[in-house]
N, C-alpha and C. Protein backbone atom coordinates (compact mmCIF):
# COMPACT_ATOMS: atom_id res chain seq x y z
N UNK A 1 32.46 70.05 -32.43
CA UNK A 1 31.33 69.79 -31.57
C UNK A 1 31.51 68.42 -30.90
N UNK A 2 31.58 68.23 -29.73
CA UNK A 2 31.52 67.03 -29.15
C UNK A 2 30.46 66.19 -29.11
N UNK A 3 31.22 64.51 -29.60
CA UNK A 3 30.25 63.33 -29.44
C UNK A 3 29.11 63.75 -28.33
N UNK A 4 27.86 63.09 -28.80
CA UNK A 4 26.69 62.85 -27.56
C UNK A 4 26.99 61.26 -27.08
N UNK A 5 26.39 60.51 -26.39
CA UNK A 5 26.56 59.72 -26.00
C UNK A 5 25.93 58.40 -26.63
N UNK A 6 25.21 59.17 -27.76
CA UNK A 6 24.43 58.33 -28.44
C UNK A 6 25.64 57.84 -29.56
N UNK A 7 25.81 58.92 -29.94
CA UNK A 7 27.17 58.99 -31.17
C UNK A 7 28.51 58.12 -30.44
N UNK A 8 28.89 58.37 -29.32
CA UNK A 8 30.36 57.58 -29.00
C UNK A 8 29.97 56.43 -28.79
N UNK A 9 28.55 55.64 -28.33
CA UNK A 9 28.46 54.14 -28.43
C UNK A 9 28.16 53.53 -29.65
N UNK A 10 27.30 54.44 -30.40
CA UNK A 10 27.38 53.49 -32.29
C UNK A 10 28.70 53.17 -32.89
N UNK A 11 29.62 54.89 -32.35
CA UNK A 11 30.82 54.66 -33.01
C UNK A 11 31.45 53.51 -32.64
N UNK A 12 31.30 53.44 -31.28
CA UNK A 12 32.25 51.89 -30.17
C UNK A 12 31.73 50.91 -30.83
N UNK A 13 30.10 50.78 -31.25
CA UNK A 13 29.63 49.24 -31.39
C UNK A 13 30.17 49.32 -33.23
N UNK A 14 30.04 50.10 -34.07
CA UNK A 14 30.46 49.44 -34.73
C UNK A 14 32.38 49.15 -34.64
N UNK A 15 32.85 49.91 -34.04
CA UNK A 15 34.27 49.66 -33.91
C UNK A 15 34.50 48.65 -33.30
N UNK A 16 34.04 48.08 -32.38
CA UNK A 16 34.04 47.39 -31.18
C UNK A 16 33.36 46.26 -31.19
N UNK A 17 32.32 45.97 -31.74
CA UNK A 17 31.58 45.23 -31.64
C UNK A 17 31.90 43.77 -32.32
N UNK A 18 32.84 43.91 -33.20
CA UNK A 18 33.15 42.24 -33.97
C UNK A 18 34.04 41.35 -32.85
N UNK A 19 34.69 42.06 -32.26
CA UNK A 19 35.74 41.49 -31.23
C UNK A 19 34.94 41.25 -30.09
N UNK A 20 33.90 42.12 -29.69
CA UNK A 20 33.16 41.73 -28.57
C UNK A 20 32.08 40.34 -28.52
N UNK A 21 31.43 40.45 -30.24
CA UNK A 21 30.66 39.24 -30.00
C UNK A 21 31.66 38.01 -30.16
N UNK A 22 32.91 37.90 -30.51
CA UNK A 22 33.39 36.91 -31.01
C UNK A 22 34.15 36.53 -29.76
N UNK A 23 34.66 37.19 -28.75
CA UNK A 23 34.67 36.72 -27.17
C UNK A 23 33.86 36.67 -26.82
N UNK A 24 32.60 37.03 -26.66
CA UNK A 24 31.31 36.91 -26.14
C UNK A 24 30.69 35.17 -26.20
N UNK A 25 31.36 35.12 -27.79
CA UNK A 25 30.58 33.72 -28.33
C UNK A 25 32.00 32.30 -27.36
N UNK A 26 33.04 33.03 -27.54
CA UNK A 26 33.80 32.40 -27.14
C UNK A 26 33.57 31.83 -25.42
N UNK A 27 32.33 32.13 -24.97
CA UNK A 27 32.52 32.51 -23.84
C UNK A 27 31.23 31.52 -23.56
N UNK A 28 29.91 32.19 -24.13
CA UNK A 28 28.58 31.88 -24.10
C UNK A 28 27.87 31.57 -25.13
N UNK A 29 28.88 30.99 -26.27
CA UNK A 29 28.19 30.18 -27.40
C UNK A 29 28.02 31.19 -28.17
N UNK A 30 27.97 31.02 -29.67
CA UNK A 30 27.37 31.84 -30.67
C UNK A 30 26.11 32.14 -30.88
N UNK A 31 25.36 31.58 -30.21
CA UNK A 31 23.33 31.71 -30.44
C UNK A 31 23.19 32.58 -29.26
N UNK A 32 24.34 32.99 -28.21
CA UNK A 32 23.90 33.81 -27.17
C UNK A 32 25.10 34.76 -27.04
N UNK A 33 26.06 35.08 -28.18
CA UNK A 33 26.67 36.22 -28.26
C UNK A 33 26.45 37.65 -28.10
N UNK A 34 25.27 37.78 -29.77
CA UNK A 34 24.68 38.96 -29.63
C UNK A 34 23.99 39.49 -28.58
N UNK A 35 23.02 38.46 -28.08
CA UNK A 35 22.40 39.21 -27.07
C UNK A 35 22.99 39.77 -25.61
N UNK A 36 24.46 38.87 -25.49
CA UNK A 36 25.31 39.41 -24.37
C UNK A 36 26.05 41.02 -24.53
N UNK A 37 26.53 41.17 -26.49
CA UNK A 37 26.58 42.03 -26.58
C UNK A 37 25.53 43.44 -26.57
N UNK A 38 24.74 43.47 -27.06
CA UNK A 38 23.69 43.89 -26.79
C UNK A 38 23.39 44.45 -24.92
N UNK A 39 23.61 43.51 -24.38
CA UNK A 39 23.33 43.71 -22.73
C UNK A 39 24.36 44.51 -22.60
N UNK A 40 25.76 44.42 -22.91
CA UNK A 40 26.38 45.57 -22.68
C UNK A 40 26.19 46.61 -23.03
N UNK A 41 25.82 47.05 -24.45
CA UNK A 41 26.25 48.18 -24.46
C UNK A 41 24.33 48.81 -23.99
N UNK A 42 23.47 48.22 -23.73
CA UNK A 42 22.43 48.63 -22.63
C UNK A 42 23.14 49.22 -21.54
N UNK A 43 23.65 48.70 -21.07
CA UNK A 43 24.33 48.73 -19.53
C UNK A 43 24.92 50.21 -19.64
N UNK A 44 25.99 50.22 -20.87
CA UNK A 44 26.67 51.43 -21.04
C UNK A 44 25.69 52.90 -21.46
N UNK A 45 24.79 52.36 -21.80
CA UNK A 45 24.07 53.68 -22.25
C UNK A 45 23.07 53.77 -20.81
N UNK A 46 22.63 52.88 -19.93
CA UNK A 46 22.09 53.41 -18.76
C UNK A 46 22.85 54.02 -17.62
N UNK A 47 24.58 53.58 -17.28
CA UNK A 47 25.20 53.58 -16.47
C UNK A 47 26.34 54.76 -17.07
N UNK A 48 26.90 55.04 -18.14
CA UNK A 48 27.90 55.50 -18.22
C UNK A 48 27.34 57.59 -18.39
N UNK A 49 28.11 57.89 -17.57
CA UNK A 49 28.41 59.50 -17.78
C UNK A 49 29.22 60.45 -18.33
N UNK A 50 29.40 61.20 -18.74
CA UNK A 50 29.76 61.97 -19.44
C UNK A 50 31.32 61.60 -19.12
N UNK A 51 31.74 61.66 -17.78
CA UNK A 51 33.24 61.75 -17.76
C UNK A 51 33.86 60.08 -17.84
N UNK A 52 32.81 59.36 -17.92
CA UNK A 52 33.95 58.05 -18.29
C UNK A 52 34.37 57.51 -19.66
N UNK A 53 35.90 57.38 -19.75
CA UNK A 53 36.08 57.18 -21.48
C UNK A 53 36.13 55.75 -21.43
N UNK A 54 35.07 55.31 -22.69
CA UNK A 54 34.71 54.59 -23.22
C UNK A 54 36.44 53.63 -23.82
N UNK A 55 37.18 52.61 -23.18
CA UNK A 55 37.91 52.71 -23.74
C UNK A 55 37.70 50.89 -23.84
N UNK A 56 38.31 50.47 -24.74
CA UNK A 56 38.61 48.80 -25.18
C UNK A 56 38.43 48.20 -23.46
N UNK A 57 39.24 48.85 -22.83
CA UNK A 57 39.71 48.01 -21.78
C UNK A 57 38.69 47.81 -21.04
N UNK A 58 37.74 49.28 -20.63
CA UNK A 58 36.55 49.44 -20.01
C UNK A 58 35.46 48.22 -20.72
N UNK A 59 35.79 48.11 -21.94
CA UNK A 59 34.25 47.50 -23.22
C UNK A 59 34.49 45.94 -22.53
N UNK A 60 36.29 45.81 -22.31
CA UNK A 60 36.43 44.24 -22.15
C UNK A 60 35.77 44.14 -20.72
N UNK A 61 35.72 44.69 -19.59
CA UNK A 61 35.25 44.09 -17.99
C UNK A 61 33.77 44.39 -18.34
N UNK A 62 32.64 45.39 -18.97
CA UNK A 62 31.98 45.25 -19.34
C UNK A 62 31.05 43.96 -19.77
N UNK A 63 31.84 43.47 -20.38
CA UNK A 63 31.77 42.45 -21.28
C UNK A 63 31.61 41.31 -20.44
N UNK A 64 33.04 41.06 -20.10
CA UNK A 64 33.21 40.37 -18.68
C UNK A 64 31.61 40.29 -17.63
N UNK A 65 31.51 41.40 -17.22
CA UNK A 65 30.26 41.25 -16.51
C UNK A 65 28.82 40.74 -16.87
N UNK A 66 28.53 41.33 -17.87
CA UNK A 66 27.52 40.78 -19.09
C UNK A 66 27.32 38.88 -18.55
N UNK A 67 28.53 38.90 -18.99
CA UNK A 67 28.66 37.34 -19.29
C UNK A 67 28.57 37.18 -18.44
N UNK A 68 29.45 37.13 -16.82
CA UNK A 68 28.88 36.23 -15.55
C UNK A 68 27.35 36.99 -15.03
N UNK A 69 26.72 37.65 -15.25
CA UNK A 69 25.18 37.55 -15.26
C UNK A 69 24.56 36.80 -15.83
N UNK A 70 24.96 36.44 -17.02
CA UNK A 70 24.21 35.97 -18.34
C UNK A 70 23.73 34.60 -17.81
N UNK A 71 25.39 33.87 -17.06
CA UNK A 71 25.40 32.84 -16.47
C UNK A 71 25.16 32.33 -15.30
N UNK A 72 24.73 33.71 -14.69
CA UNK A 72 23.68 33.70 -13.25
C UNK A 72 22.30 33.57 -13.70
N UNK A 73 21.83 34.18 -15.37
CA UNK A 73 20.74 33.97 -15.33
C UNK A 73 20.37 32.52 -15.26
N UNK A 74 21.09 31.98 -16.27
CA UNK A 74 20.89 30.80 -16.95
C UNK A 74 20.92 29.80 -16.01
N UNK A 75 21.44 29.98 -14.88
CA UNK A 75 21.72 29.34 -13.58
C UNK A 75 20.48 28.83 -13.17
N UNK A 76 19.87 30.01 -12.95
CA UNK A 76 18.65 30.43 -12.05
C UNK A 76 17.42 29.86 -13.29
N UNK A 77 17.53 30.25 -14.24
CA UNK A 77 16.20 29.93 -15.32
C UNK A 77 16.33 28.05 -15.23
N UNK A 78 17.52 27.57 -14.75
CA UNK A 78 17.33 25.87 -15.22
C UNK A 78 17.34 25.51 -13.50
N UNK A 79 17.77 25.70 -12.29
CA UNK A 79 17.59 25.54 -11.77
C UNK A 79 15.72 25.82 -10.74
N UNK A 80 15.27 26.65 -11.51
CA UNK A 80 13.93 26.64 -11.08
C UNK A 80 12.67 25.89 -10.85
N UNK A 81 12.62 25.02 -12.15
CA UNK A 81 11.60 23.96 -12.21
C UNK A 81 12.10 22.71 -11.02
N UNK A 82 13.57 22.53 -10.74
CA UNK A 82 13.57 21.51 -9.75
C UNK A 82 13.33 22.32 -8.06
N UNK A 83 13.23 23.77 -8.04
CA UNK A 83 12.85 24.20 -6.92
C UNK A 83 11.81 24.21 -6.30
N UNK A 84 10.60 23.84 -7.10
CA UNK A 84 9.25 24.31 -7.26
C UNK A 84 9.06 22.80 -6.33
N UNK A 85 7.70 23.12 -5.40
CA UNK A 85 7.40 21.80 -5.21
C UNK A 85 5.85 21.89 -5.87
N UNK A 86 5.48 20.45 -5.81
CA UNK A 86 4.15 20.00 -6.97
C UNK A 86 2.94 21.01 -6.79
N UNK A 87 3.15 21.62 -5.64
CA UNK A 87 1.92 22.25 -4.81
C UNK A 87 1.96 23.84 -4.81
N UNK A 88 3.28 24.04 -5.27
CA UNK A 88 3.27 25.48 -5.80
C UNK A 88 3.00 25.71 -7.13
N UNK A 89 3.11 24.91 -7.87
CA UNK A 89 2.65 25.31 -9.50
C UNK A 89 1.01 25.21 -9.39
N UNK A 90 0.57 26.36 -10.19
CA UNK A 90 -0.60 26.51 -10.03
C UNK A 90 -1.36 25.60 -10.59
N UNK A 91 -2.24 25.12 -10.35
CA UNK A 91 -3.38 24.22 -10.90
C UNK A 91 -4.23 25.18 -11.72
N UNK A 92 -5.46 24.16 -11.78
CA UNK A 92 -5.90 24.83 -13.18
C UNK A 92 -7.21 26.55 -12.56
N UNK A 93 -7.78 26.38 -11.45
CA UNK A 93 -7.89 27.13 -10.48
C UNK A 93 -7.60 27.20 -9.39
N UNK A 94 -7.25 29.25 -9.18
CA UNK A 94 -6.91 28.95 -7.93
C UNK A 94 -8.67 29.60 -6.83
N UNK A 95 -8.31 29.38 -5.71
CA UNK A 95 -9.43 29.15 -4.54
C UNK A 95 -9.32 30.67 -4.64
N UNK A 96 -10.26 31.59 -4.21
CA UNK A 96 -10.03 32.52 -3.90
C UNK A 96 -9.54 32.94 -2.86
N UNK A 97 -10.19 32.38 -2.02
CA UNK A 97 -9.44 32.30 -0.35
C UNK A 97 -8.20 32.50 -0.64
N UNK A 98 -7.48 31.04 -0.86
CA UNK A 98 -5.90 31.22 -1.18
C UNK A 98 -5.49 32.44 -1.64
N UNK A 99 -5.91 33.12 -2.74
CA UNK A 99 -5.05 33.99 -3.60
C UNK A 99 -5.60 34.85 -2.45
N UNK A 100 -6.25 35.55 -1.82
CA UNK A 100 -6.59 36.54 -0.67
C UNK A 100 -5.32 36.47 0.32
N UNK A 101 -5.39 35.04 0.69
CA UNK A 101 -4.18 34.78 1.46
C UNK A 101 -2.53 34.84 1.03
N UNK A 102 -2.44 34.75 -0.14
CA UNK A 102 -0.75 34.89 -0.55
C UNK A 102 -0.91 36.59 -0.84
N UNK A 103 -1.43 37.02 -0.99
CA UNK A 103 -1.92 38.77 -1.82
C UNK A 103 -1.55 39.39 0.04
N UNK A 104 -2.18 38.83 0.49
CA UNK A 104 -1.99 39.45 2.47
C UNK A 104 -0.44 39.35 2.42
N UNK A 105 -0.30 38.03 2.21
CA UNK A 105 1.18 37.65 2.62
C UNK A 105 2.46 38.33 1.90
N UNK A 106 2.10 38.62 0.39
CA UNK A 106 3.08 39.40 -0.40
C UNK A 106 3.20 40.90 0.03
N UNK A 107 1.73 41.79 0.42
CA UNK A 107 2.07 43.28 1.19
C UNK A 107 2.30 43.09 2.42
N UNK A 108 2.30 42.31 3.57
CA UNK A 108 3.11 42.22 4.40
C UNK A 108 4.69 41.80 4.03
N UNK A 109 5.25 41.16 3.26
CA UNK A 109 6.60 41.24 3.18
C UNK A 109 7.01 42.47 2.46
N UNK A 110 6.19 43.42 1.23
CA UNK A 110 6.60 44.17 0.89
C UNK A 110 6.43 45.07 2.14
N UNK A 111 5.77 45.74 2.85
CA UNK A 111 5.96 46.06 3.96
C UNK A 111 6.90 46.04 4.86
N UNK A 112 7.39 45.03 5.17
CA UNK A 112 8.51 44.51 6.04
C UNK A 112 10.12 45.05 5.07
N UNK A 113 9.89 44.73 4.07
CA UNK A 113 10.67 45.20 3.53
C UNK A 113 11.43 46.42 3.20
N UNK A 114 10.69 47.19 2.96
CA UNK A 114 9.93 48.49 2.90
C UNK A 114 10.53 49.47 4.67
N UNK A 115 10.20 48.63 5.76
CA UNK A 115 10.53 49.41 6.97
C UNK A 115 12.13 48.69 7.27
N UNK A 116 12.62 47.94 6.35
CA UNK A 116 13.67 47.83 6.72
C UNK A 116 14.91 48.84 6.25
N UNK A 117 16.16 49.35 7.24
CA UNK A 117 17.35 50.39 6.89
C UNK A 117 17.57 50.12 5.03
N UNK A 118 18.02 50.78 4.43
CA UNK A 118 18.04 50.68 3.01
C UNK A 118 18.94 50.02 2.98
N UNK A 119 20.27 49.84 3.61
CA UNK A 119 21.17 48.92 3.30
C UNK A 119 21.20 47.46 3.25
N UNK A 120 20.15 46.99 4.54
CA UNK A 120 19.79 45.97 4.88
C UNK A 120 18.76 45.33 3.72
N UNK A 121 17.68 46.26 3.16
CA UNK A 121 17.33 45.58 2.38
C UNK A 121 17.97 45.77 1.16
N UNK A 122 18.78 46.50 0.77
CA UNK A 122 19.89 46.11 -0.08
C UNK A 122 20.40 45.18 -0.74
N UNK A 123 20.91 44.77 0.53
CA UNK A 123 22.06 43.77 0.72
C UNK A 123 21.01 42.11 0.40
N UNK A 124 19.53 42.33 1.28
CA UNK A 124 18.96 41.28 1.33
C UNK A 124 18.02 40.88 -0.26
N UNK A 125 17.93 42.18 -1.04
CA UNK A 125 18.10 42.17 -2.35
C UNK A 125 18.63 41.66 -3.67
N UNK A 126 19.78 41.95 -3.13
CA UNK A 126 20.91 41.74 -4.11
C UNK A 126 21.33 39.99 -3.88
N UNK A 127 21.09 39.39 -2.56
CA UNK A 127 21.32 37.91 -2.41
C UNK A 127 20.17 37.35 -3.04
N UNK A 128 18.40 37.67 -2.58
CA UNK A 128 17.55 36.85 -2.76
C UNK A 128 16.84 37.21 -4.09
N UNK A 129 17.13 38.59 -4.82
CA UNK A 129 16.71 38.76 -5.80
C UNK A 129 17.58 38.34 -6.89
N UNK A 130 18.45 38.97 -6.38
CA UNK A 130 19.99 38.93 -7.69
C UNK A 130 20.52 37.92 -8.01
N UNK A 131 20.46 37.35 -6.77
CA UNK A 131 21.76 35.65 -6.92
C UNK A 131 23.09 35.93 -6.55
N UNK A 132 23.36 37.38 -6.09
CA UNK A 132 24.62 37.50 -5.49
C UNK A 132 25.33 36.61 -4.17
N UNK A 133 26.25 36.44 -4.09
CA UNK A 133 26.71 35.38 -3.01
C UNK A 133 27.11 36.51 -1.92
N UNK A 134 27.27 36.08 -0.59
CA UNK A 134 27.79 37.07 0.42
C UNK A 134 28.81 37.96 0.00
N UNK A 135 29.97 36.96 -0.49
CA UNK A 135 31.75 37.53 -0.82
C UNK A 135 30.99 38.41 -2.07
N UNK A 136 30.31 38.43 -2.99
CA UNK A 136 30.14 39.38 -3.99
C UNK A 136 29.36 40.61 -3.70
N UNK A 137 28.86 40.49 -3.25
CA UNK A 137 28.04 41.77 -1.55
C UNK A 137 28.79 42.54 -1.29
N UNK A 138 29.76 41.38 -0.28
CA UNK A 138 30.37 42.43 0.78
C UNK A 138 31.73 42.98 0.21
N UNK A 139 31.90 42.54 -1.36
CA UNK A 139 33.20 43.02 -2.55
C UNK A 139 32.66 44.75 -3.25
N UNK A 140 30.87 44.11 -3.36
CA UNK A 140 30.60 45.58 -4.05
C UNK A 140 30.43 46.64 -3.82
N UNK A 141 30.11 46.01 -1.78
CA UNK A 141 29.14 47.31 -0.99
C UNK A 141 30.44 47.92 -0.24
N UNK A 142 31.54 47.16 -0.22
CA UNK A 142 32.70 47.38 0.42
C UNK A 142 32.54 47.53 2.23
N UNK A 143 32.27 46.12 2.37
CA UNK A 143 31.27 45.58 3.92
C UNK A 143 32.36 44.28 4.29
N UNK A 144 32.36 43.67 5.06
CA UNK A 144 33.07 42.43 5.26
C UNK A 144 31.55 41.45 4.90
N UNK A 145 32.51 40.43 5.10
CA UNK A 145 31.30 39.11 4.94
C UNK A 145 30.47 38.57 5.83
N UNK A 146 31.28 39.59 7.47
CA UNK A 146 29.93 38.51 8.39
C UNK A 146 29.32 39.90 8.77
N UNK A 147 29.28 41.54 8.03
CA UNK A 147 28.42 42.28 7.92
C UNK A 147 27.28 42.00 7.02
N UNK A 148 27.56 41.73 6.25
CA UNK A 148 26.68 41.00 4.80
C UNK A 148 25.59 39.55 5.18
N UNK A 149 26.45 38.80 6.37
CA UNK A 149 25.32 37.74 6.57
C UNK A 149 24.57 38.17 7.85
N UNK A 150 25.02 39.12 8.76
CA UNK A 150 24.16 39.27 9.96
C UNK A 150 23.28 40.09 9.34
N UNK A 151 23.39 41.10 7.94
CA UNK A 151 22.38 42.10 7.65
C UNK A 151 21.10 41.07 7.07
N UNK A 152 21.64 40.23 6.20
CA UNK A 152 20.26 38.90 5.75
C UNK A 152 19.84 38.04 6.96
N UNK A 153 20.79 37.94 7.77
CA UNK A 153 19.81 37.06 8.94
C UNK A 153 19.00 38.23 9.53
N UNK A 154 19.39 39.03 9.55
CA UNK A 154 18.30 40.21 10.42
C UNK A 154 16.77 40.59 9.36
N UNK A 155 17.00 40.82 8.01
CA UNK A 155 16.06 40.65 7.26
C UNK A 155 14.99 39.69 6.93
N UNK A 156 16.04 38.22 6.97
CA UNK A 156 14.95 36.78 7.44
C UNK A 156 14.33 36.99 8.68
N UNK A 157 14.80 37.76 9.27
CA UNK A 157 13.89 37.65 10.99
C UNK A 157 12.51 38.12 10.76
N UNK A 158 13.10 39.40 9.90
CA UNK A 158 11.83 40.72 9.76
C UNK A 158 11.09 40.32 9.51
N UNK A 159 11.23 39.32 8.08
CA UNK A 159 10.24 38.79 7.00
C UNK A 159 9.47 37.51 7.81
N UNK A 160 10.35 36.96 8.16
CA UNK A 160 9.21 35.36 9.12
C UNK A 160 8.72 36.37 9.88
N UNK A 161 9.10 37.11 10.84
CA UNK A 161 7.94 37.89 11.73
C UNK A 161 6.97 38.14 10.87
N UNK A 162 6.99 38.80 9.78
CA UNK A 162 5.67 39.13 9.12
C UNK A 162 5.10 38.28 8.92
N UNK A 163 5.24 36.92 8.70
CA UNK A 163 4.68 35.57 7.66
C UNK A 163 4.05 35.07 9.13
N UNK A 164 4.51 34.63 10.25
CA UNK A 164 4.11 33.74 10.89
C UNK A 164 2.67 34.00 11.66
N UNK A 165 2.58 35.31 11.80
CA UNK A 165 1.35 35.63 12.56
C UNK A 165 0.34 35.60 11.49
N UNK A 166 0.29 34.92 10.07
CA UNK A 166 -0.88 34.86 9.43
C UNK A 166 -1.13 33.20 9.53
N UNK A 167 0.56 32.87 9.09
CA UNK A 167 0.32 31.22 8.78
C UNK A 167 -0.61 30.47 10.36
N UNK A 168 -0.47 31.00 11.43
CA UNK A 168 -0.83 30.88 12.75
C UNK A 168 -2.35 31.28 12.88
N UNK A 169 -3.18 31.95 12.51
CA UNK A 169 -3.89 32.65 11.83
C UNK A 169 -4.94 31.25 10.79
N UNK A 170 -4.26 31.14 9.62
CA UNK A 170 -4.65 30.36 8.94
C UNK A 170 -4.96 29.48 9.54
N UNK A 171 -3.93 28.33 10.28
CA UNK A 171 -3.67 27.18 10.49
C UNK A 171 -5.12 27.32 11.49
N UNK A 172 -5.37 28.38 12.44
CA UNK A 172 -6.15 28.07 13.59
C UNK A 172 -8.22 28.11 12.69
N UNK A 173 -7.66 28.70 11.34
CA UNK A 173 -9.45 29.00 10.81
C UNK A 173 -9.19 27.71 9.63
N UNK A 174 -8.62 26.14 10.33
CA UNK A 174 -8.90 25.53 9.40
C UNK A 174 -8.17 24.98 8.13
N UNK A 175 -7.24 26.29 7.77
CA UNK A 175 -6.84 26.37 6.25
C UNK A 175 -5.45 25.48 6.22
């Protein structure tokens, strides 16, 4: 009777798994091994299908990937607090007005977003959500690089079009 898919990754993690956290740790410290391992074999049980064999070599780029996310997160989680300016962290209330006004402003960009080609917002996704760089874009989507930046400058267009006719708006009732 053939493995399920549940069965060929326990079998991998326990086969697999001492060598993985111990490059893992080698990589991203021992207090953040497991959980890199762990992210893989998530990954493998959301992404992998029936016909791909599970093999060492596959577990190692796996792995590999894990880790330069791990270190995009970590990027992004310490670089945040110096992004923020004093006036975006919330105080202790907010106005209602205001929150009316960013709540407008967030379904108009989801909107904008939303009517943009799927690739385009894709692409404009994967940079402003993900942390992907152009060259890692236009490597995955198999695009060149100045397809990849005219598709985000065309998406920044979309999105300030949406934003400016409120901030204009605002600015004229006062706010």
């Amino acid at each position: 009777m053939p493995k399920t898919l549940t069965d060929q990754l326990d079998s991998l993690f326990r086969s697999e798994g001492g060598w993985m956290t111990r490059r893992a740790a080698r990589i991203v410290g021992s207090s953040q091994a497991a959980d890199v391992v762990q992210d893989t074999f998530e990954r493998l049980w959301e992404r992998t299908r029936d016909s791909v064999v599970l093999t060492p070599a596959y577990l190692a780029r796996c792995l590999r990937n894990a880790t330069i996310d791990h270190y995009r997160r970590e990027a992004r989680h310490a670089a945040l607090p110096g992004l923020l300016l004093p006036e975006q962290i919330a105080g202790e209330a907010t106005d209602p007005q205001d929150a009316l006004i960013a709540a407008e402003g967030l379904r108009r960009l989801q909107a904008a977003l939303a009517a943009m080609p799927a690739r385009r917002r894709q692409i404009f996704l994967l940079n402003r959500t993900h942390g992907c760089t152009y060259d890692e874009i236009a490597a995955a989507l198999g695009l060149s690089y100045s397809t990849v930046e005219r598709e985000i400058a065309r998406a920044l267009v979309a999105c300030r079009a949406v934003l400016e006719p409120a901030e204009r708006n605002q600015g004229r009732s006062g706010g």
